[in-house]
Structures are given as structure tokens and as C-alpha cells.
Protein backbone atom coordinates (compact mmCIF):
# COMPACT_ATOMS: atom_id res chain seq x y z
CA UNK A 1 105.87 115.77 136.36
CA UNK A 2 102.64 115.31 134.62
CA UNK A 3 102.24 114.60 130.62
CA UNK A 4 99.89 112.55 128.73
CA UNK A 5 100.45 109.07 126.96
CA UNK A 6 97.99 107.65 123.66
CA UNK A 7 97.63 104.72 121.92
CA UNK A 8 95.00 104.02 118.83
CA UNK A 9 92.56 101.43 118.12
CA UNK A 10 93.23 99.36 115.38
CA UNK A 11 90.78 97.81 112.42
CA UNK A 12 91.56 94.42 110.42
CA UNK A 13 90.94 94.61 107.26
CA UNK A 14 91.72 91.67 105.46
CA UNK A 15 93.38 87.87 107.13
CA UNK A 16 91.22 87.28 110.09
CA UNK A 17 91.67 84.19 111.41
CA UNK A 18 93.99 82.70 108.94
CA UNK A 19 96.47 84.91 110.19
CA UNK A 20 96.84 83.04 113.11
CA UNK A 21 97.75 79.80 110.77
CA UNK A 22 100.67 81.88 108.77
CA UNK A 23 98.70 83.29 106.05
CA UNK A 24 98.80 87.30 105.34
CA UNK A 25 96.75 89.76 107.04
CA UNK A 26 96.31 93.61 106.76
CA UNK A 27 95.39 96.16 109.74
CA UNK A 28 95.65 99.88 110.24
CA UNK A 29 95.05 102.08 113.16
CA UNK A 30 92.08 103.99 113.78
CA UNK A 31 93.29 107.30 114.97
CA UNK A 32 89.52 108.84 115.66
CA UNK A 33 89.49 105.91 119.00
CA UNK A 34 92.28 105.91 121.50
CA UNK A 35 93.53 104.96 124.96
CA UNK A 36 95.27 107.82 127.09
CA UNK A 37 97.23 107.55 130.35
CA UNK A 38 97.22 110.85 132.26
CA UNK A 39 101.05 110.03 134.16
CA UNK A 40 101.90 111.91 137.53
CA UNK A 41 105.23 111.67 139.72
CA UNK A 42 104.22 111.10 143.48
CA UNK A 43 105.95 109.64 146.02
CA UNK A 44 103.46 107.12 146.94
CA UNK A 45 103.53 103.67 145.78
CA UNK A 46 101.77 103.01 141.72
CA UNK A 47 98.29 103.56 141.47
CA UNK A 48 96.80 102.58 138.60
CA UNK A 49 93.09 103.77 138.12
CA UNK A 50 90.70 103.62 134.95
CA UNK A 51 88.42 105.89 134.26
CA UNK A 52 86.26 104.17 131.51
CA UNK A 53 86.87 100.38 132.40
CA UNK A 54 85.13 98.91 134.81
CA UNK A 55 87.08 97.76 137.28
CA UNK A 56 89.18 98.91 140.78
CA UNK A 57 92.25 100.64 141.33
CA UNK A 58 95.18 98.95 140.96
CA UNK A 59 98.10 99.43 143.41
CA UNK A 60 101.61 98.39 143.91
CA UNK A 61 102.86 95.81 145.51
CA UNK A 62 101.11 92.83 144.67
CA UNK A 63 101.25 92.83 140.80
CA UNK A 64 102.23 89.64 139.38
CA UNK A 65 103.35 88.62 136.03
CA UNK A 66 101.01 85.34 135.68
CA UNK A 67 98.39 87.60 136.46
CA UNK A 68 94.80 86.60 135.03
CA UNK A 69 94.35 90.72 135.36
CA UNK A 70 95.62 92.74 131.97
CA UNK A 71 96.48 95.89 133.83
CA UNK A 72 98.14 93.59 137.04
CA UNK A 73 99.98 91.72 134.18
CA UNK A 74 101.49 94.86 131.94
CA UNK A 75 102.58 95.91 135.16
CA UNK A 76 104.27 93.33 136.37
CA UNK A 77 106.16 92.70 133.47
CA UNK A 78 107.20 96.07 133.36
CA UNK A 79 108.49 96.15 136.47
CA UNK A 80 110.55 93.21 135.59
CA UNK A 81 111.93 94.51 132.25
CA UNK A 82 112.87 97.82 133.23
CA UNK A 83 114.79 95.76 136.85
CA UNK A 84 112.64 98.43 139.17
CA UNK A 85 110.77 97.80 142.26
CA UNK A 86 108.23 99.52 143.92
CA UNK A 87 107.31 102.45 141.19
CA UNK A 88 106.36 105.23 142.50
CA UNK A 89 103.60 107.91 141.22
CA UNK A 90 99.94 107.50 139.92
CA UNK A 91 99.07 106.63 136.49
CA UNK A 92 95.25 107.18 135.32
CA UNK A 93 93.92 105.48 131.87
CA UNK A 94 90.71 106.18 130.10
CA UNK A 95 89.64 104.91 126.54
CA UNK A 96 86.81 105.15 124.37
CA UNK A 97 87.92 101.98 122.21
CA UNK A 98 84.36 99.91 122.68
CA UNK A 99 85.43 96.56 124.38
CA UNK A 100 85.43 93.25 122.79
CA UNK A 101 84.51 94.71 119.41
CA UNK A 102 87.54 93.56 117.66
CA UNK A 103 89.09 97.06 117.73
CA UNK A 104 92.22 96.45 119.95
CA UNK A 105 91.31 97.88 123.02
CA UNK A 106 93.18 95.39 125.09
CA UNK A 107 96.39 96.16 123.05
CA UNK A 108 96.11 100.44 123.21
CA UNK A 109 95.37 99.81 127.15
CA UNK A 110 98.65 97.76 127.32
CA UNK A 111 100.24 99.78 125.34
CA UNK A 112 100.08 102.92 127.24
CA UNK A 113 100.27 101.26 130.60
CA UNK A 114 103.99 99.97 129.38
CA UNK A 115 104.60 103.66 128.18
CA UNK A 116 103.53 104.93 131.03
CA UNK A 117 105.56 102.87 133.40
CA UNK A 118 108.62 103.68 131.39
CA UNK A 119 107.98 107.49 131.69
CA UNK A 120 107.09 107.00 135.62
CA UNK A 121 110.91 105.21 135.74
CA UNK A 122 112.23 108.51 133.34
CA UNK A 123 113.13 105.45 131.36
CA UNK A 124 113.13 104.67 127.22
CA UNK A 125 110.79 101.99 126.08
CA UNK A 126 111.47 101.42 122.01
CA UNK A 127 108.62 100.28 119.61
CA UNK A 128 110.08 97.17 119.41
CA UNK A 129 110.44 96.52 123.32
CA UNK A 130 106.60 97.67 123.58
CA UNK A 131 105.55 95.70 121.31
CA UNK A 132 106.80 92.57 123.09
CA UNK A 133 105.58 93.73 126.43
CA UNK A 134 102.69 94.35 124.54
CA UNK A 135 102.05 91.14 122.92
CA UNK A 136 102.66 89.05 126.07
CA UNK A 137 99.37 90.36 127.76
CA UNK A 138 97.76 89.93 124.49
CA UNK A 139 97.79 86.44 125.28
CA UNK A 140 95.26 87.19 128.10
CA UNK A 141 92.27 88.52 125.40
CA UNK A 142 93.40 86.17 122.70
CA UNK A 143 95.06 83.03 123.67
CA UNK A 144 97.11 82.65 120.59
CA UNK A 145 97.38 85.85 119.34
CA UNK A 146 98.92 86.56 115.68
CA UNK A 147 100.50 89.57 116.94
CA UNK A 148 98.90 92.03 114.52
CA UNK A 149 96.77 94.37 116.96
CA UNK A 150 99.82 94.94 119.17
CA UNK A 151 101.62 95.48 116.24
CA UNK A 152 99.53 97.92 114.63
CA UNK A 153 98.61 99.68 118.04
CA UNK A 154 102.32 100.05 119.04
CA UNK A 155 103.91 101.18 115.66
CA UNK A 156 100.46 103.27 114.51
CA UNK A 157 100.86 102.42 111.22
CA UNK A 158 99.01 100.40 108.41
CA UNK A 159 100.67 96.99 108.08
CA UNK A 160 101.19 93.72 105.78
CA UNK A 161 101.80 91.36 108.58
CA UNK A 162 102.62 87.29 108.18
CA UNK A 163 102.84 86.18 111.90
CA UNK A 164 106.79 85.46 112.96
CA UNK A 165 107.44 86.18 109.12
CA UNK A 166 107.20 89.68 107.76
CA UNK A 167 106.33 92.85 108.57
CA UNK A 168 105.93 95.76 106.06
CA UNK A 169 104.11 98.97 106.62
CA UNK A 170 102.05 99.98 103.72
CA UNK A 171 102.39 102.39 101.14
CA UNK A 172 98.70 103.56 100.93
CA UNK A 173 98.26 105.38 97.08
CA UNK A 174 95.75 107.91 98.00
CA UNK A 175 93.33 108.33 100.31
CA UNK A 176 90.96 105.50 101.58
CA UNK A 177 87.31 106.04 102.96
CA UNK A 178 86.16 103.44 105.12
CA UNK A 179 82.78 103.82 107.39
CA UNK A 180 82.76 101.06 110.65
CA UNK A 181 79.82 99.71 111.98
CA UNK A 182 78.96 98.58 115.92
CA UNK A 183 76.63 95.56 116.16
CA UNK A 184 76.56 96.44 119.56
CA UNK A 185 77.29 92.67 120.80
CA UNK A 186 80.58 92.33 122.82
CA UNK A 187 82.58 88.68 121.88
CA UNK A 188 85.91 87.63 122.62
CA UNK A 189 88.22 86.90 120.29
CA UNK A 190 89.77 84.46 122.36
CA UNK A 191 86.07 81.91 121.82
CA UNK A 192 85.79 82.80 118.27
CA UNK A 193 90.01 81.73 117.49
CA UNK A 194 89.69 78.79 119.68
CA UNK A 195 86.43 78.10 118.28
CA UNK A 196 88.03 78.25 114.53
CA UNK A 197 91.21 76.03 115.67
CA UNK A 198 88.39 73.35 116.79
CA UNK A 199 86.95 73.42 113.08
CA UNK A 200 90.48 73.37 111.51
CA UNK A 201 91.08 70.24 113.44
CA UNK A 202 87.38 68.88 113.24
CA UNK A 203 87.48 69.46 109.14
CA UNK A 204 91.19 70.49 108.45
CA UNK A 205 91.02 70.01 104.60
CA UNK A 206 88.25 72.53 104.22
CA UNK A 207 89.67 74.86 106.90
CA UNK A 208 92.77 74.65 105.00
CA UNK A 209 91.38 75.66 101.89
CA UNK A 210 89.85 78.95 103.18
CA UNK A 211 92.78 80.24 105.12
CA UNK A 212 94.49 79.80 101.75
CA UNK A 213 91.86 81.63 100.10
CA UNK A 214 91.98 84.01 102.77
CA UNK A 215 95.78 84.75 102.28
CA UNK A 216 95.59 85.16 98.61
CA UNK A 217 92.92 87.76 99.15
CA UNK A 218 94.94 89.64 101.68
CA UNK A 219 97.81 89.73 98.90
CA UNK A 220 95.79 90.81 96.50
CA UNK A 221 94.41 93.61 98.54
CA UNK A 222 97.80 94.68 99.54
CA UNK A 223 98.61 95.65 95.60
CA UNK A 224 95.50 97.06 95.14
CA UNK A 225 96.10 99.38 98.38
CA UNK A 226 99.69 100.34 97.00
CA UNK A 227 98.03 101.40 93.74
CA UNK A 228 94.72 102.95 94.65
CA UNK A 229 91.95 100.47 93.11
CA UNK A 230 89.41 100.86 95.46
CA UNK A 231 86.96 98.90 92.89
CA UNK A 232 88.57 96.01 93.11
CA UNK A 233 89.74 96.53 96.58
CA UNK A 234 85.87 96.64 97.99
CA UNK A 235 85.33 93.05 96.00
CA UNK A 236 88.00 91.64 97.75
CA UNK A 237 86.25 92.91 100.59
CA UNK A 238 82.85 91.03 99.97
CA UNK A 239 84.70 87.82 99.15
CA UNK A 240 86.81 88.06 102.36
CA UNK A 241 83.33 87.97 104.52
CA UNK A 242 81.61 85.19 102.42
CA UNK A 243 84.65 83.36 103.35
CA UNK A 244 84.37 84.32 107.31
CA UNK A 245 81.12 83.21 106.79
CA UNK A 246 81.76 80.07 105.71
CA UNK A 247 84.33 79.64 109.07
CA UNK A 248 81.10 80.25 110.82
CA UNK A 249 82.43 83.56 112.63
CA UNK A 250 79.75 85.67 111.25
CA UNK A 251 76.47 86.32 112.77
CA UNK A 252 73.03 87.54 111.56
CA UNK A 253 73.81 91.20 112.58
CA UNK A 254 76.89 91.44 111.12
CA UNK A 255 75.47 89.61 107.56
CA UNK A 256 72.58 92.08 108.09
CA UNK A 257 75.24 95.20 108.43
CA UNK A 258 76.92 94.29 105.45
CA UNK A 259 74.24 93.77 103.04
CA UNK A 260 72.67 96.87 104.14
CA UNK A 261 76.28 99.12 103.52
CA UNK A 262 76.45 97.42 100.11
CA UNK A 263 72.81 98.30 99.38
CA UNK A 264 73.58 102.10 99.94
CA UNK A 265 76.68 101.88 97.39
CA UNK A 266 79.48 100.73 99.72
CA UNK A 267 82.21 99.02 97.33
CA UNK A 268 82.99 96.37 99.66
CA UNK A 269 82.09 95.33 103.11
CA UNK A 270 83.28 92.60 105.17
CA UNK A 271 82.88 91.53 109.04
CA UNK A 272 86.66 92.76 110.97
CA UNK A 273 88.31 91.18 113.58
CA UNK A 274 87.08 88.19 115.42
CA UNK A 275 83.28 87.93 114.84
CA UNK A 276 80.02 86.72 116.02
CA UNK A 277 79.88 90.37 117.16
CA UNK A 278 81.73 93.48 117.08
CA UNK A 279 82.36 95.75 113.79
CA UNK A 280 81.24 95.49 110.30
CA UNK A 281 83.75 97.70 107.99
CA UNK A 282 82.21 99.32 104.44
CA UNK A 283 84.68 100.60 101.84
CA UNK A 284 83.12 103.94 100.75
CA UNK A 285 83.84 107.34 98.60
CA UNK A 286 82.96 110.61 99.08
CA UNK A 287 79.41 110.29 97.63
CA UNK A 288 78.20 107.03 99.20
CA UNK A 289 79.85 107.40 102.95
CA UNK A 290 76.72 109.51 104.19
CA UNK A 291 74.30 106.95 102.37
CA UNK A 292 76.38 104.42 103.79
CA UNK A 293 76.39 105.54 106.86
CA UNK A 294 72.02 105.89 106.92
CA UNK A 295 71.99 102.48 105.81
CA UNK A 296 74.09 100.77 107.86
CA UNK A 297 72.02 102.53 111.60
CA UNK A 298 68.67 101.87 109.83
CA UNK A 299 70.13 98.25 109.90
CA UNK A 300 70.60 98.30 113.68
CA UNK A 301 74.08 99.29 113.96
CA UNK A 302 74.72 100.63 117.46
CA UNK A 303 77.22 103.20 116.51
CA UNK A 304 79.20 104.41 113.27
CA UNK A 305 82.59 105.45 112.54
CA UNK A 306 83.71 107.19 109.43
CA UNK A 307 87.53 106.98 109.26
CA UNK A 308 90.19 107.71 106.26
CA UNK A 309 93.83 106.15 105.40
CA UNK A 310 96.50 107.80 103.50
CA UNK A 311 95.83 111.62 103.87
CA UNK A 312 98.49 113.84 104.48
């Protein structure tokens, strides 16, 4: 037995941050950037190698599910859920999700390492079970994560997502042009969300007061997805990142990024997913995502990404 396993990357696009403290955020998956497990049944014990992370093989026994290791982890809990020990076979992962850019590459990685597992075993693994297995390890890159990238990764689909609340996929009205930008500077969302909860204890008032703002943004976006105003959508955008700004997880580069999208004709553009590094994202249309795009690598931007929502 030999198939293949994928998972996508995943893009924030309104709620960072706050959604950690209850308020609304929205994601989507970026199907252009994936994970994939190439899965083989051998009668040797697990192997577990990576093609495009840098790290050793991992082999079975010795996984263990308090692991400091995401691959160890996602395997030992796997193990555990589906009651099965040793697993047999070889399973090898590669991913072209940049690393600590805010793109959920820890969560596709996870995600097809639990799939995998299950497929090794000739076992079912539902969403919903993934996504728990999922999240758990998530805990590793994030400390207190909201839940939202394994979400997205796991159910590849565009969300409206209030942590232990609500979950709604989106109805997206037509199709939605967005162009992504790579700083090129790795950070962990882990520092940045631990470095927000410090503020919101340090000044909790004003902290407050922009997750709020934050959330009612993120529900405002959500209606303007559902009916196609990409006008106002892109200035919800641009008031999203002044207010990232203000929770001090921007960064020169990424300011620099988005004022140079919106000075090609972008109609929004706002920092996504932790920050202080990472991925700018620029709403665009068809005439001003080749402009856009230009602008934003005569800026610095390490890489681009053009990626649309809602085409069928």
C-alpha cells in the first residue's frame, strides 16, 4: 500500500489576536501551499522522515505524548487514540508552507501526520477527531491557541470562528483576489500571543478596547464577504492593521509591505497571523494584482503569493 495524504496552509484574515480573548476571527485555506505525507505499508517499525523540515527521522518506539517534538507528539497521541502499539510502515512528509510565517504550517504537518497514522492502522479518522488531535500539538507552536488554524487546515474551508463558541463556514459571494506577501523574517506566534496577553494585563482597559474593535471588524467583514463588497471589505482591512499596530505586533517591514500594496491600488491590506514577521495580505482585483504584486517585491518582500476564494 502506498497513497498520498495533503493538508493546506491557511491565511487569517481578520481577528488576530483578539481571537484568542473570544472575539470573532475569519481564516481560509490557501490551497496553492500544502503539506503531503507520501504513506507506505512495511513491516518495520514507523519511520517518520521529512523531507523539507529540518530535522531527523523519527522512529517508533520512543514517541511520547508530552513530547516537546511536534512530529514525536502527533504521534504519540495517535497511537493512543486509535489503542495501537508499535505501527508499522514508513510515512514521509514534505511541505512548502514557509515556517513561522503565520501560515499554519505546524497545523497541515499535524494534520497529515494524524491522517497518515490512521491510514497506516487502515483506520477512519473524522474531521472532527483530527481536528482535536490536531489542536492538541498546536499547543506546542502557540501556547494558547484559538483553535482557528487547525480548524481551517483540517476542514479546508473558509471559516467565521469564535473560539469554544461558533463555527460557521462562509458563504463567499463571488470570487475574492487576494495577493500575500513574505517579509522573509520567521517569528513565533507563541512570543507575539504571550507577548499581547502581557499588554492585556499590563494595560487591560486599552487592550480591551481593541480586541473589541477587532471583533466588530471581523463581523463586519463577514457580511461584506457573504455579499461581495470588496470596497468596503479592503477598508476593513486597513483598519484591522492600524489596530495590530497599535497592539504593537507589527513591524517596520510589514508597515512598509502594506503601504507599498496600497500604493499600487490594493483595496485593503493588513499584517495576518501573528506578526513582527511573517505575511502581509493585499485585497486586490483583476487590474491591480500584477501592480500589486511589483509593488509589494520592490518593497522587499521575500516572496509573493497570488491566491483566490470563492471560484468554482
Amino acid at each position: 500500500m502506498k497513497h498520498s495524504i495533503s493538508a493546506p496552509g491557511k491565511v487569517i484574515l481578520f481577528g488576530e489576536h483578539a481571537v484568542v480573548y473570544g472575539r470573532p476571527a475569519i481564516a481560509a485555506p490557501l490551497s496553492q501551499i500544502r503539506a503531503c505525507a507520501e504513506v507506505r505499508l512495511t513491516d518495520r517499525p514507523l519511520t517518520v522522515l521529512t523531507e523539507d523540515i529540518d530535522r531527523p527521522p523519527l522512529r517508533w518506539p520512543g514517541a511520547r505524548p508530552d513530547s516537546n517534538d511536534p512530529l514525536e507528539r502527533m504521534t504519540a497521541i495517535a497511537s493512543q487514540f486509535f489503542c495501537a502499539a508499535p505501527i508499522k510502515g514508513e510515512i514521509a512528509i514534505r511541505s512548502n508552507i514557509p515556517i513561522a510565517r503565520g501560515l499554519g504550517s505546524g497545523a497541515a504537518v499535524s494534520a497529515v501526520l494524524a491522517r497518515a497514522i490512521a491510514a497506516l492502522l487502515a483506520r477512519e479518522l473524522s474531521p472532527d477527531d483530527a481536528n482535536a488531535l490536531v489542536y492538541e500539538v498546536e499547543k506546542l507552536h502557540h501556547g494558547t491557541p484559538s483553535g482557528i488554524d487547525n480548524t481551517v487546515v483540517v476542514y479546508n474551508k473558509p471559516i467565521y470562528f469564535v473560539k469554544d463558541r461558533r463555527m460557521d463556514f462562509i458563504r463567499i459571494a463571488r470570487p475574492m483576489s487576494l495577493v500575500l506577501a513574505d517579509t522573509g523574517v520567521s517569528a513565533l506566534t507563541r512570543e507575539t500571543v504571550a507577548a499581547v496577553r502581557k499588554l492585556y494585563h499590563e494595560q487591560h482597559a486599552r487592550t480591551q478596547a481593541a480586541f473589541d474593535a477587532i471583533g466588530a471588524i471581523a463581523e463586519r467583514a463577514g457580511r461584506s464577504i457573504e455579499i461581495g463588497d470588496w470596497a468596503g471589505l479592503g477598508e476593513l482591512m486597513t483598519e484591522n492593521h492600524k489596530l495590530l499596530q497599535a497592539l504593537a505586533v507589527s513591524s517596520p517591514q510589514l508597515d512598509r509591505l502594506v503601504a507599498a500594496a496600497l500604493d499600487a491600488g490594493a483595496l485593503g491590506a493588513k499584517l495576518s497571523g501573528g506578526g513582527r514577521g511573517g505575511v502581509i495580505i493585499a485585497l486586490v482585483d483583476g487590474d491591480t494584482s500584477q501592480p500589486v504584486q511589483r509593488g509589494l517585491l520592490a518593497a522587499g518582500a521575500k516572496n509573493v503569493y497570488a491566491t483566490a476564494f470563492g471560484l468554482t
